[in-house]
PDB file of N, CA and C in Angstrom:
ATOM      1  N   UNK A   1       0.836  -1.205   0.000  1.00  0.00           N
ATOM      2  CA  UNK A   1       0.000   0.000   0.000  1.00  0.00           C
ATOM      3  C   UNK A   1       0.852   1.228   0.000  1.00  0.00           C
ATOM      4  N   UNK A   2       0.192   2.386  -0.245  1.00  0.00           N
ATOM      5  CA  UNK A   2       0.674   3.700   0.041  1.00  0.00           C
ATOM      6  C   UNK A   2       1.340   4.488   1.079  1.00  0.00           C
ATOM      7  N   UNK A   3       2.354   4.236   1.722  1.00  0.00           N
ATOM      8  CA  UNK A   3       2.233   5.143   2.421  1.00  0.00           C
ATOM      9  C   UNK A   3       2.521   6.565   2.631  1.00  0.00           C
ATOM     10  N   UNK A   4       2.031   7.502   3.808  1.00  0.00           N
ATOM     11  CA  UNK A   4       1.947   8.944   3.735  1.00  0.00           C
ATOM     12  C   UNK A   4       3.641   9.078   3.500  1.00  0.00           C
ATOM     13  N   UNK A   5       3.998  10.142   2.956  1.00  0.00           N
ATOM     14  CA  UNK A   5       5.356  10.561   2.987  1.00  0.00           C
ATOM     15  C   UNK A   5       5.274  11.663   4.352  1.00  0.00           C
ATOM     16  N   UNK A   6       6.506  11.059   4.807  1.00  0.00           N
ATOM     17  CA  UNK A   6       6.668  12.252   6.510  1.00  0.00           C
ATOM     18  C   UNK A   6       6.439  13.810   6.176  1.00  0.00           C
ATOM     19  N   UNK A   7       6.967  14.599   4.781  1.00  0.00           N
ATOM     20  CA  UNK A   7       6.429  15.849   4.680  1.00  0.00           C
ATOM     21  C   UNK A   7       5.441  16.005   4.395  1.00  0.00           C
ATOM     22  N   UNK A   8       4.179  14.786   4.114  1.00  0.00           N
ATOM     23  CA  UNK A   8       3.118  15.254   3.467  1.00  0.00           C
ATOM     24  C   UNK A   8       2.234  15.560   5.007  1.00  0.00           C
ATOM     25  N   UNK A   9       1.434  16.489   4.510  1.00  0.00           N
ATOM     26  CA  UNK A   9       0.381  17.430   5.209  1.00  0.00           C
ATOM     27  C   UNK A   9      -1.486  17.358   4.947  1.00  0.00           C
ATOM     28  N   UNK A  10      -2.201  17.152   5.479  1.00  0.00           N
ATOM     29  CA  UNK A  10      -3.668  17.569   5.391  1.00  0.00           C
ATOM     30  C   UNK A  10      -3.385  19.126   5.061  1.00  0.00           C
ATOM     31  N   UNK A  11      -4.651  19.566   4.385  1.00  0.00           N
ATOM     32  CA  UNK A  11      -5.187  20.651   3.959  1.00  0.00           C
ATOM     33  C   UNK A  11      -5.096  21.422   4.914  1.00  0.00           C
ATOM     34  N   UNK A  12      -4.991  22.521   5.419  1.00  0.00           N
ATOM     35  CA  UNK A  12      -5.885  23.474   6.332  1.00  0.00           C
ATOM     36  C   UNK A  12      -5.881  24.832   5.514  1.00  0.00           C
ATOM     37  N   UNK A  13      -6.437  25.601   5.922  1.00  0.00           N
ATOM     38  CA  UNK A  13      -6.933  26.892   5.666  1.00  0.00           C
ATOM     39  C   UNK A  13      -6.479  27.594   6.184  1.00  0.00           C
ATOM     40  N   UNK A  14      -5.629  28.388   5.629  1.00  0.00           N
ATOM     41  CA  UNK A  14      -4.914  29.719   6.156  1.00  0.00           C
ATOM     42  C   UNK A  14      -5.505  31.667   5.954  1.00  0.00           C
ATOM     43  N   UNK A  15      -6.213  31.232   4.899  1.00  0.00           N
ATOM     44  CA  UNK A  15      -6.997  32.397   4.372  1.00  0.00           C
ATOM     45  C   UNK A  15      -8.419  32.143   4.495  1.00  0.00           C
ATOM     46  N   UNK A  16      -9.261  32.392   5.039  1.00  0.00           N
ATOM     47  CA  UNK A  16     -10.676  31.778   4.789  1.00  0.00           C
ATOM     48  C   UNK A  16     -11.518  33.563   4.377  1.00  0.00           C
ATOM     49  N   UNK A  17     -12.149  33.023   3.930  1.00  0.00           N
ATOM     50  CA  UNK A  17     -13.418  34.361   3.163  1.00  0.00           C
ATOM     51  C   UNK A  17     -13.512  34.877   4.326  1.00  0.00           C
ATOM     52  N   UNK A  18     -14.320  36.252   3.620  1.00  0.00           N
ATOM     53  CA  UNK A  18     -15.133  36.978   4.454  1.00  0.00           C
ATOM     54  C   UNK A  18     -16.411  37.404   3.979  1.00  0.00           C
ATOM     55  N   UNK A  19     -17.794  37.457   4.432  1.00  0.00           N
ATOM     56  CA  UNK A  19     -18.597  38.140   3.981  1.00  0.00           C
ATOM     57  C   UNK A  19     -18.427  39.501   3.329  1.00  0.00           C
ATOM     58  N   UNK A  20     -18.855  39.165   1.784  1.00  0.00           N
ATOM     59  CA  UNK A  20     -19.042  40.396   1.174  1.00  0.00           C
ATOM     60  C   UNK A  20     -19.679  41.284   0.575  1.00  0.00           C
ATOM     61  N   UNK A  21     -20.122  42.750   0.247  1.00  0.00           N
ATOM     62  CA  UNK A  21     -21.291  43.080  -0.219  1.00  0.00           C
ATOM     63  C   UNK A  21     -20.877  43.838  -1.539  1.00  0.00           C
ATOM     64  N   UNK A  22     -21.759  43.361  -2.502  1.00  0.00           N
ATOM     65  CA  UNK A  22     -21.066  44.169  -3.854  1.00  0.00           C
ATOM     66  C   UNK A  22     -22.318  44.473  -4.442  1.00  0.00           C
ATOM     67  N   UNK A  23     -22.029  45.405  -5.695  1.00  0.00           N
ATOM     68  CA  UNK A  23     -22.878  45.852  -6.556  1.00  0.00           C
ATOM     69  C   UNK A  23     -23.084  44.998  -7.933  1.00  0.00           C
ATOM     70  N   UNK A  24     -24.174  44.912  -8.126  1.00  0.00           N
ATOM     71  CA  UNK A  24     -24.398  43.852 -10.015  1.00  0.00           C
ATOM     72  C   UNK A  24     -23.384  44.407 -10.405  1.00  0.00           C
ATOM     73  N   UNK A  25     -23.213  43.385 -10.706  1.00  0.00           N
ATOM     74  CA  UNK A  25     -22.113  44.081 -12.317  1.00  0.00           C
ATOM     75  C   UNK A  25     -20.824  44.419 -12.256  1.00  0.00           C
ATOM     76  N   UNK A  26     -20.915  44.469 -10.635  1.00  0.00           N
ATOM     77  CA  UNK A  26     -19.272  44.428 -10.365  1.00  0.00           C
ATOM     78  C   UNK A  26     -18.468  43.225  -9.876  1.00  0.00           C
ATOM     79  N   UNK A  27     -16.600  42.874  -9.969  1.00  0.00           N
ATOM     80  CA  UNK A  27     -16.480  42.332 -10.013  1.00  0.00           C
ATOM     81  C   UNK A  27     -16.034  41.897  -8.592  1.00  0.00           C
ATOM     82  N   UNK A  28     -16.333  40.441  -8.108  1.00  0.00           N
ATOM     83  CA  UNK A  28     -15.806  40.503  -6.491  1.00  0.00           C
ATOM     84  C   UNK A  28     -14.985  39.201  -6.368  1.00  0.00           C
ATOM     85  N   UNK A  29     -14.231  39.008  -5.534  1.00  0.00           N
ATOM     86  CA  UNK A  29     -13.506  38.449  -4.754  1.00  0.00           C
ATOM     87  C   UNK A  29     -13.852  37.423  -3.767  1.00  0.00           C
ATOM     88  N   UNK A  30     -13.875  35.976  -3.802  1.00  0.00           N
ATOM     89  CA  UNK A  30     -13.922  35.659  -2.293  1.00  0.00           C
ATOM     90  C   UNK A  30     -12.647  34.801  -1.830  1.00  0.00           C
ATOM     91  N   UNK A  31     -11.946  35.338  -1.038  1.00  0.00           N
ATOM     92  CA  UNK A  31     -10.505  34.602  -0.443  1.00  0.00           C
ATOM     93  C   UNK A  31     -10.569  33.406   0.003  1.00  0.00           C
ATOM     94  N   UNK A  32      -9.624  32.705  -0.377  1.00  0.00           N
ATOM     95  CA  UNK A  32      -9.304  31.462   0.206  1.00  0.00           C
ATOM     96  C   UNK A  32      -7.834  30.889   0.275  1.00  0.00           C
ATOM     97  N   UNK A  33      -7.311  30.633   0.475  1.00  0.00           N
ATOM     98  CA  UNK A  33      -5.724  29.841   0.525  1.00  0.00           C
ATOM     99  C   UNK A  33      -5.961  28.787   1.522  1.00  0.00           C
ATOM    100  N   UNK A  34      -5.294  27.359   1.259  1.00  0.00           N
ATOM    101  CA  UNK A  34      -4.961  26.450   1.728  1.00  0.00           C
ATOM    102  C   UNK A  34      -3.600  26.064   1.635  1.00  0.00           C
ATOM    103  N   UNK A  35      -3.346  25.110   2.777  1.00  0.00           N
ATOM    104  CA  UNK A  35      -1.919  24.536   2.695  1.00  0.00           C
ATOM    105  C   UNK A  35      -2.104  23.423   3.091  1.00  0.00           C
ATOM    106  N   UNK A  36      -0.977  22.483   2.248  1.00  0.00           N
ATOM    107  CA  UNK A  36      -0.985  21.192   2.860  1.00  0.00           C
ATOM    108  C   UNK A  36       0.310  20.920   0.988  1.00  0.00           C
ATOM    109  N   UNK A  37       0.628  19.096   1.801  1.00  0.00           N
ATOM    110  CA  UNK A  37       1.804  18.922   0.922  1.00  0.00           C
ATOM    111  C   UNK A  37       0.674  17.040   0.286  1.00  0.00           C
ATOM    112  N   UNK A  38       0.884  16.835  -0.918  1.00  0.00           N
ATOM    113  CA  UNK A  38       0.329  17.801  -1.705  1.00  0.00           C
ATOM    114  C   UNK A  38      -0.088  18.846  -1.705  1.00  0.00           C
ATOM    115  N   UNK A  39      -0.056  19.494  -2.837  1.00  0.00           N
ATOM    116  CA  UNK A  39      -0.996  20.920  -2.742  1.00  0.00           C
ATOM    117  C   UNK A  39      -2.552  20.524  -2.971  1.00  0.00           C
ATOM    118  N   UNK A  40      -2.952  21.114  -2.104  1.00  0.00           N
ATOM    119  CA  UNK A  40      -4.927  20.476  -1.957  1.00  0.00           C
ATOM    120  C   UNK A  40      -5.382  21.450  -3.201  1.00  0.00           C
ATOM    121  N   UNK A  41      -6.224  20.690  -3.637  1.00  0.00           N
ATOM    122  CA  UNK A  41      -7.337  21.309  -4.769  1.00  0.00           C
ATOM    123  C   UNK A  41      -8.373  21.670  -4.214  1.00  0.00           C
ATOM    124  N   UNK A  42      -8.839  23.541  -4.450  1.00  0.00           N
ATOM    125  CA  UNK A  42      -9.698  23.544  -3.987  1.00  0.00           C
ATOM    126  C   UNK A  42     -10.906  23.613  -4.483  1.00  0.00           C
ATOM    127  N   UNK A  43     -12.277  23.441  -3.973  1.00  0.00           N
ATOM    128  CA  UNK A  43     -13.211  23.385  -4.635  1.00  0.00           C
ATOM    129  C   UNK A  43     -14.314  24.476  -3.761  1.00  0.00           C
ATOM    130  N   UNK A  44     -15.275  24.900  -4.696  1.00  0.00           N
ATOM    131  CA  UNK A  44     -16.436  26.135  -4.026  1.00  0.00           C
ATOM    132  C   UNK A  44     -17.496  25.722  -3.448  1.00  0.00           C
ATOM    133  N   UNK A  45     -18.066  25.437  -2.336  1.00  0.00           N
ATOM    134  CA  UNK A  45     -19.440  25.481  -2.744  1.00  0.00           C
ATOM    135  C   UNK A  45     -20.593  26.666  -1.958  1.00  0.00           C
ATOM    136  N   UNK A  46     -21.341  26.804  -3.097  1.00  0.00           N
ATOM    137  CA  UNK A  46     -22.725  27.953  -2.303  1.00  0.00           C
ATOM    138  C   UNK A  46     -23.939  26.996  -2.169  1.00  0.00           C
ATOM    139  N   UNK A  47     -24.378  27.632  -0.896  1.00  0.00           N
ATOM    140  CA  UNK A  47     -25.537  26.993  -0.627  1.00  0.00           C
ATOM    141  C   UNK A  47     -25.497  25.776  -0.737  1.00  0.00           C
ATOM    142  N   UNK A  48     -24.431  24.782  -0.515  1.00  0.00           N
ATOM    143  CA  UNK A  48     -24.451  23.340  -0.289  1.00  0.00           C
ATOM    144  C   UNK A  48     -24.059  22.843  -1.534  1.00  0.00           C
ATOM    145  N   UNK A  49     -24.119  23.541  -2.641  1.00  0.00           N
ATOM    146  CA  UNK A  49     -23.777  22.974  -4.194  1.00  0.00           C
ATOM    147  C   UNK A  49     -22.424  23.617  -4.632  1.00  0.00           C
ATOM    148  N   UNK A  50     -22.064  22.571  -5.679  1.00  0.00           N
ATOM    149  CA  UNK A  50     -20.714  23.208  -6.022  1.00  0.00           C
ATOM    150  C   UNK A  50     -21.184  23.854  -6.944  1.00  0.00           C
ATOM    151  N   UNK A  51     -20.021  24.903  -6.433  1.00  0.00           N
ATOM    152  CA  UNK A  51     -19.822  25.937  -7.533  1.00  0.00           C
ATOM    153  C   UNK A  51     -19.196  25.954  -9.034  1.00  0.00           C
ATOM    154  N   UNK A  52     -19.565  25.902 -10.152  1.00  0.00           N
ATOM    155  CA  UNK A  52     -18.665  25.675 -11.375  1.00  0.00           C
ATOM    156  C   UNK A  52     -17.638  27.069 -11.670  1.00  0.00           C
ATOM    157  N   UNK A  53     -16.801  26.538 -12.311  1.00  0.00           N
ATOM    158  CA  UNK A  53     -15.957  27.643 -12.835  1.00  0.00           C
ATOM    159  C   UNK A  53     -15.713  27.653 -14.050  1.00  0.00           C
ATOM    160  N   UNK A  54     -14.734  28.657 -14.830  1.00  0.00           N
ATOM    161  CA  UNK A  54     -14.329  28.346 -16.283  1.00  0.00           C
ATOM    162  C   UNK A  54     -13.302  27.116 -16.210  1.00  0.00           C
ATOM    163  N   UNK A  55     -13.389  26.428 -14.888  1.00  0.00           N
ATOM    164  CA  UNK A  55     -12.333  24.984 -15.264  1.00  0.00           C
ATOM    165  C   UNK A  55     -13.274  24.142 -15.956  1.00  0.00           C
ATOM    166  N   UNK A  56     -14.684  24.258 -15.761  1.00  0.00           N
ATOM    167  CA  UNK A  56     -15.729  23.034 -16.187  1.00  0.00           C
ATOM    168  C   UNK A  56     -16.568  23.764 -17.150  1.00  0.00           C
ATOM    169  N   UNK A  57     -16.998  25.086 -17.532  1.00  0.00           N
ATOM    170  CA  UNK A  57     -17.148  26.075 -17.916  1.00  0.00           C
ATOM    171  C   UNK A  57     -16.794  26.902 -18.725  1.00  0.00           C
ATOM    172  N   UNK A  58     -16.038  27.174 -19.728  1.00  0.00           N
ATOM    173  CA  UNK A  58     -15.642  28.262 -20.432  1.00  0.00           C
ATOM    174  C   UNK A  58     -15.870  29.463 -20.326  1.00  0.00           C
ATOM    175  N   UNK A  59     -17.484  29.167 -20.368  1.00  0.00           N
ATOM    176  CA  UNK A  59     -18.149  30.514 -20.403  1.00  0.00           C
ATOM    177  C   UNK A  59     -18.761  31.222 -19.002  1.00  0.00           C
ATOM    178  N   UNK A  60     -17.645  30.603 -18.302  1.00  0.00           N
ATOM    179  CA  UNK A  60     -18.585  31.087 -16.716  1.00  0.00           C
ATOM    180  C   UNK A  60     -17.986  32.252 -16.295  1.00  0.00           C
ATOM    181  N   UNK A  61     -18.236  33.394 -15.556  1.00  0.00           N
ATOM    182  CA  UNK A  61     -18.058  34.395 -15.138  1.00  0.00           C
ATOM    183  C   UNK A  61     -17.335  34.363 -13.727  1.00  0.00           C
ATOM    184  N   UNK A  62     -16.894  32.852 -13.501  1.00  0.00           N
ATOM    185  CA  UNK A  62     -16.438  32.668 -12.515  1.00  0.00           C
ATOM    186  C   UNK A  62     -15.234  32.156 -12.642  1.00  0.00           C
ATOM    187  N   UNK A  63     -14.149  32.455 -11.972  1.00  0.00           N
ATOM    188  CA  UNK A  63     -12.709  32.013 -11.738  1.00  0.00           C
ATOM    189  C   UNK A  63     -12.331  31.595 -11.073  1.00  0.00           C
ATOM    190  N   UNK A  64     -11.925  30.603 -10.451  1.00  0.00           N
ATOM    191  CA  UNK A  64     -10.679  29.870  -9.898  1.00  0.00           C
ATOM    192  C   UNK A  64      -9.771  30.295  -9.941  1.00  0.00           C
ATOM    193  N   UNK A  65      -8.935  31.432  -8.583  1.00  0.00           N
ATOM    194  CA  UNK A  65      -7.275  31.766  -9.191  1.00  0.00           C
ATOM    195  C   UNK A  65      -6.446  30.844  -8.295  1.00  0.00           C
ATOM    196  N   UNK A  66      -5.496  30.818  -9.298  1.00  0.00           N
ATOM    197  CA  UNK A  66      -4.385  29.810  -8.371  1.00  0.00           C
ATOM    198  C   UNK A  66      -4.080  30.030  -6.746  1.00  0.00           C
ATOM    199  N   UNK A  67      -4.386  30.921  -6.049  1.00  0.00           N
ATOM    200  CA  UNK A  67      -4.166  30.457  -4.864  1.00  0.00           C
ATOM    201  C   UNK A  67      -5.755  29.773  -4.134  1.00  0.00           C
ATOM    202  N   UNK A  68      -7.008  29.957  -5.144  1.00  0.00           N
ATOM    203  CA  UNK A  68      -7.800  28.810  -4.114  1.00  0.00           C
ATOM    204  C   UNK A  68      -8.773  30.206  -4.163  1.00  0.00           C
ATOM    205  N   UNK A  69      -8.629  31.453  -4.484  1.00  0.00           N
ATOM    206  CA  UNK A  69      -9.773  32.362  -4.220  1.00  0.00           C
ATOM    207  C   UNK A  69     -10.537  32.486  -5.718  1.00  0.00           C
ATOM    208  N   UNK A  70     -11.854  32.817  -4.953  1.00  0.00           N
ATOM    209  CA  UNK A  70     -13.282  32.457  -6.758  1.00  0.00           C
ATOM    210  C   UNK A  70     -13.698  33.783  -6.784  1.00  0.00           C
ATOM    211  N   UNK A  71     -12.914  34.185  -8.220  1.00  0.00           N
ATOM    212  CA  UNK A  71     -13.663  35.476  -8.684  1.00  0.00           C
ATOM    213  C   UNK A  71     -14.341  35.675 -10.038  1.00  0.00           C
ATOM    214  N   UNK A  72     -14.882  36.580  -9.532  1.00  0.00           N
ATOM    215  CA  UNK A  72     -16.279  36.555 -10.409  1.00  0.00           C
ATOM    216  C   UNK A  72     -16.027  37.797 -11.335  1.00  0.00           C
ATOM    217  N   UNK A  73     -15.955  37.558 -12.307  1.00  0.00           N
ATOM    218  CA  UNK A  73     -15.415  39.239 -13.029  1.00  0.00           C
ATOM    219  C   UNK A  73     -17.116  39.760 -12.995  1.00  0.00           C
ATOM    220  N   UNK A  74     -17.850  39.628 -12.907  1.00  0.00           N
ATOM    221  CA  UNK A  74     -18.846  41.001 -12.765  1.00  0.00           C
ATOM    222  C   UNK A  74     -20.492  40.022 -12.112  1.00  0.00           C
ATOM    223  N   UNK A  75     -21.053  40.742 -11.185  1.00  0.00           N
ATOM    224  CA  UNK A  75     -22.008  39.558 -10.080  1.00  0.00           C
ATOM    225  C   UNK A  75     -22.667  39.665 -11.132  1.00  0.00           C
ATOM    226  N   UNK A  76     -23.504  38.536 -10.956  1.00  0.00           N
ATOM    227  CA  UNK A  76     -25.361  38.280 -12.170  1.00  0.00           C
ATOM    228  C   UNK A  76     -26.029  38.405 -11.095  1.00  0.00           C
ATOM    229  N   UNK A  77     -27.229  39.612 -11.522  1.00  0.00           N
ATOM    230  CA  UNK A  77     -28.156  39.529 -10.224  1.00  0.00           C
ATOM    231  C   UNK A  77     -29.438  40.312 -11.136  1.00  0.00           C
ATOM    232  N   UNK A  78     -30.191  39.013 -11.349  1.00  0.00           N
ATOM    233  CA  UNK A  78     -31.593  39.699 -12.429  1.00  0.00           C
ATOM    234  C   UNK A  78     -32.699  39.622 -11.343  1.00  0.00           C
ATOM    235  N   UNK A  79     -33.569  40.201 -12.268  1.00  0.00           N
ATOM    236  CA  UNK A  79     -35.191  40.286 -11.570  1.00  0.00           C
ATOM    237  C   UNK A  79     -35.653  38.961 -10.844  1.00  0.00           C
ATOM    238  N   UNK A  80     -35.055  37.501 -12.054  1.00  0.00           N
ATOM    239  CA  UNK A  80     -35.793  36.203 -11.857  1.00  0.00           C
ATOM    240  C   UNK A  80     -34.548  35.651 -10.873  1.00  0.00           C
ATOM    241  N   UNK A  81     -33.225  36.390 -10.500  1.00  0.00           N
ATOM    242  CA  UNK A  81     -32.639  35.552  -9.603  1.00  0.00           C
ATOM    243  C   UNK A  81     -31.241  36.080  -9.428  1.00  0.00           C
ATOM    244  N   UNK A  82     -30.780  35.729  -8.404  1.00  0.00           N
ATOM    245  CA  UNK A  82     -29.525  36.090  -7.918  1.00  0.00           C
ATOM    246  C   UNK A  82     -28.643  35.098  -7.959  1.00  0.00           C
ATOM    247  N   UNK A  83     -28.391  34.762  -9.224  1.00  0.00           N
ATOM    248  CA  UNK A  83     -27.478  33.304  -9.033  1.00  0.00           C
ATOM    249  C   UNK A  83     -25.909  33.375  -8.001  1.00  0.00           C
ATOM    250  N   UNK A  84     -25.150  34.495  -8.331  1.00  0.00           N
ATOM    251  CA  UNK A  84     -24.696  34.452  -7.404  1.00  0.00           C
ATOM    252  C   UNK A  84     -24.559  34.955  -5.695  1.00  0.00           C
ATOM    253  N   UNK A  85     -25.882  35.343  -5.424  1.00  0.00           N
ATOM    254  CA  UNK A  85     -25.478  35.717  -4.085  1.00  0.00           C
ATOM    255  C   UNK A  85     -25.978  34.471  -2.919  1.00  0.00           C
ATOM    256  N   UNK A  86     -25.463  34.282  -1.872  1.00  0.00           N
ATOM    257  CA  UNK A  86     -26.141  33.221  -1.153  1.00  0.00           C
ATOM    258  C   UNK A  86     -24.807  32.953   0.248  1.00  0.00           C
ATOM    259  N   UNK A  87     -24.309  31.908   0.634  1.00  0.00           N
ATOM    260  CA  UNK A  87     -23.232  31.132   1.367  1.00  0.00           C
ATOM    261  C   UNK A  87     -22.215  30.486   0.785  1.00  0.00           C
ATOM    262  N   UNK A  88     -20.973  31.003   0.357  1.00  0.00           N
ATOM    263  CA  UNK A  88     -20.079  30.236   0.144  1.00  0.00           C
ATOM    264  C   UNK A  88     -19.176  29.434   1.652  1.00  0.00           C
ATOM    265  N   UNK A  89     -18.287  28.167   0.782  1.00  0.00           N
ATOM    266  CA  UNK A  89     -17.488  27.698   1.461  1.00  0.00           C
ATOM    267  C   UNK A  89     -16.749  27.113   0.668  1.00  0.00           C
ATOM    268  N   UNK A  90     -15.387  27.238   1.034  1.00  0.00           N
ATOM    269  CA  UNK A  90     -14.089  26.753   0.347  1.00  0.00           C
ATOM    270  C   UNK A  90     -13.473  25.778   0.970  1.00  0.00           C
ATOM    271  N   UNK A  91     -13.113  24.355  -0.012  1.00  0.00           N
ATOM    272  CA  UNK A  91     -12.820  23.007   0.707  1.00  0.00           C
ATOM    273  C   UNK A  91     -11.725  22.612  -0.235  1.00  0.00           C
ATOM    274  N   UNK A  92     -11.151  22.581   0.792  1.00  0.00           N
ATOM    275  CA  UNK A  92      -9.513  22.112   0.307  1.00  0.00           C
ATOM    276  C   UNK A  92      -9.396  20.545   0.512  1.00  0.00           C
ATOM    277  N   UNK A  93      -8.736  19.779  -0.714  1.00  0.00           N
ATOM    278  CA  UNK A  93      -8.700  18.304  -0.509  1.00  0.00           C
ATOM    279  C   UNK A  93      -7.194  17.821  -1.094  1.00  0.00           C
ATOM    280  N   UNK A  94      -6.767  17.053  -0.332  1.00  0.00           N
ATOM    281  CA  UNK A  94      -5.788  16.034  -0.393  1.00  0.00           C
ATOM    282  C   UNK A  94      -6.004  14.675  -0.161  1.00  0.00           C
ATOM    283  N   UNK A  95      -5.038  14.175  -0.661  1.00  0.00           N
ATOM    284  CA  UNK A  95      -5.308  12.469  -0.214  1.00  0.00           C
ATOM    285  C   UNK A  95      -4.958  12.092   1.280  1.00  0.00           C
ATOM    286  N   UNK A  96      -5.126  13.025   2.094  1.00  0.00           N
ATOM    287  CA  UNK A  96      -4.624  12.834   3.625  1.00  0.00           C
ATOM    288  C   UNK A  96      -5.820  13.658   4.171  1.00  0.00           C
ATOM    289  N   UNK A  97      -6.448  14.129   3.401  1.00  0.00           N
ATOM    290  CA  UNK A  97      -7.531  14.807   3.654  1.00  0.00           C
ATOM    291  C   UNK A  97      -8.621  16.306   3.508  1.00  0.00           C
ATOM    292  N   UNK A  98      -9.687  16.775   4.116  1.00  0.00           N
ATOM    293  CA  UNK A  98      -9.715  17.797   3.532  1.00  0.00           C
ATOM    294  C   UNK A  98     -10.409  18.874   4.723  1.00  0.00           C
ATOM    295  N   UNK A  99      -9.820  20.124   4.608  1.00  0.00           N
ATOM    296  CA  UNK A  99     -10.615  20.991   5.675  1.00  0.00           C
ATOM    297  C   UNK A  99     -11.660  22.081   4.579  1.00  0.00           C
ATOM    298  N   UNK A 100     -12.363  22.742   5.442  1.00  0.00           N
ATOM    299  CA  UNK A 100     -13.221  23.444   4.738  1.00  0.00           C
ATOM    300  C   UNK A 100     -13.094  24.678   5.724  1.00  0.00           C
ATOM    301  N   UNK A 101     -13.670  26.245   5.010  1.00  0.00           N
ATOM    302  CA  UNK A 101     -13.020  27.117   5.361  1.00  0.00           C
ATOM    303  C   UNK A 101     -14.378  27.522   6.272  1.00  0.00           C
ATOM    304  N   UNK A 102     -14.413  28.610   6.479  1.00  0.00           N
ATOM    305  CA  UNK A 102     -16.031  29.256   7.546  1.00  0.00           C
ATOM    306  C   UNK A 102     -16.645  29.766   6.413  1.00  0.00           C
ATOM    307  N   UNK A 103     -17.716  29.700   6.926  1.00  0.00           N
ATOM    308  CA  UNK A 103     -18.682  30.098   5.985  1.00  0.00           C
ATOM    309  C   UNK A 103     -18.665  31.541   5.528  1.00  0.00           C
ATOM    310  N   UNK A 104     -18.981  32.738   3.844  1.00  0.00           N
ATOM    311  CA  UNK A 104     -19.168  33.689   3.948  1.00  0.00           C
ATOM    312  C   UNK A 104     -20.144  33.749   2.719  1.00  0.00           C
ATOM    313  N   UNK A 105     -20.572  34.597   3.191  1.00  0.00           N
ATOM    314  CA  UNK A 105     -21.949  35.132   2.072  1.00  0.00           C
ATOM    315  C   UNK A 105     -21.847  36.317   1.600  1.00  0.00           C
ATOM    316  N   UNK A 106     -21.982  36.278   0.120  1.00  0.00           N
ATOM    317  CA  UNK A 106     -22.032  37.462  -0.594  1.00  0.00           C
ATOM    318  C   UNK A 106     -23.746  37.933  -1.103  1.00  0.00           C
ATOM    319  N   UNK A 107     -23.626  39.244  -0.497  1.00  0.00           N
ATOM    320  CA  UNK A 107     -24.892  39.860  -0.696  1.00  0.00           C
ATOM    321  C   UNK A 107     -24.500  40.905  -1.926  1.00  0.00           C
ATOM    322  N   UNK A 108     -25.835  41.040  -2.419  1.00  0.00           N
ATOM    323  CA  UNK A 108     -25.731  42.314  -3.678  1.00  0.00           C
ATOM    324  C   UNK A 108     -26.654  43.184  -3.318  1.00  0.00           C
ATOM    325  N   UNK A 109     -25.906  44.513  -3.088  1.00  0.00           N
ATOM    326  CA  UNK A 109     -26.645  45.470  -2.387  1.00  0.00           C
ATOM    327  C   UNK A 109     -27.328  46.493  -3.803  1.00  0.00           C
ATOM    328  N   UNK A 110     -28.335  46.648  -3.265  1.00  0.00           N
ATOM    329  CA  UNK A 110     -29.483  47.839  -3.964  1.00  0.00           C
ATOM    330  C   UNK A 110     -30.234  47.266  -4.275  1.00  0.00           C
ATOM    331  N   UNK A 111     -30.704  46.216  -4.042  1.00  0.00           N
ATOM    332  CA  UNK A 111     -32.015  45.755  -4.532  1.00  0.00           C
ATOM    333  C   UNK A 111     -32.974  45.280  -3.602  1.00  0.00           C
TER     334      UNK A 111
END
């Protein structure tokens, strides 16, 4: 079998979000950084679902940047829905394991 290598590490979270409030149409930020050896992959989720990006996506308005934070070059927030505003959480995974960050929610203010 496998075993762990002595430098390898579980995930943890060194950066975790913060609740944020933005305007439609503008573009926002939500922080995240993890550490661990592997480097953990991280993944989004709002409201209990994952979040897609232009990794699965092309055409998504959402980013994945290399350190683990999801930005959104400009919020969608129509009459019939606010796709992005709600609870995020950022979950970092390795094969030793995975932590998840605190919860933050992005609101879109003026409406």
């Amino acid at each position: 079998g496998s075993h762990a290598q002595l430098e390898d590490t579980a995930p943890r979270i060194v950066e975790h979000p913060t609740d944020v409030l933005v305007t439609r149409g503008d573009p926002a930020t939500l922080s995240c950084k993890a550490e661990g050896r592997p480097a953990p992959e991280v993944e989004w989720y709002k409201d209990g679902e994952r979040v897609e990006t232009d990794r699965e996506d092309p055409r998504s308005h959402r980013t994945l940047l290399p350190g683990g934070s999801l930005f959104f070059l400009r919020i969608l927030h129509g009459r019939r829905g606010k796709p992005d505003e709600g609870v995020y959480v950022c979950v970092a995974r390795n094969y030793l394991g995975e932590a998840t960050s605190r919860n933050a929610s992005l609101e879109v203010a003026g409406e």
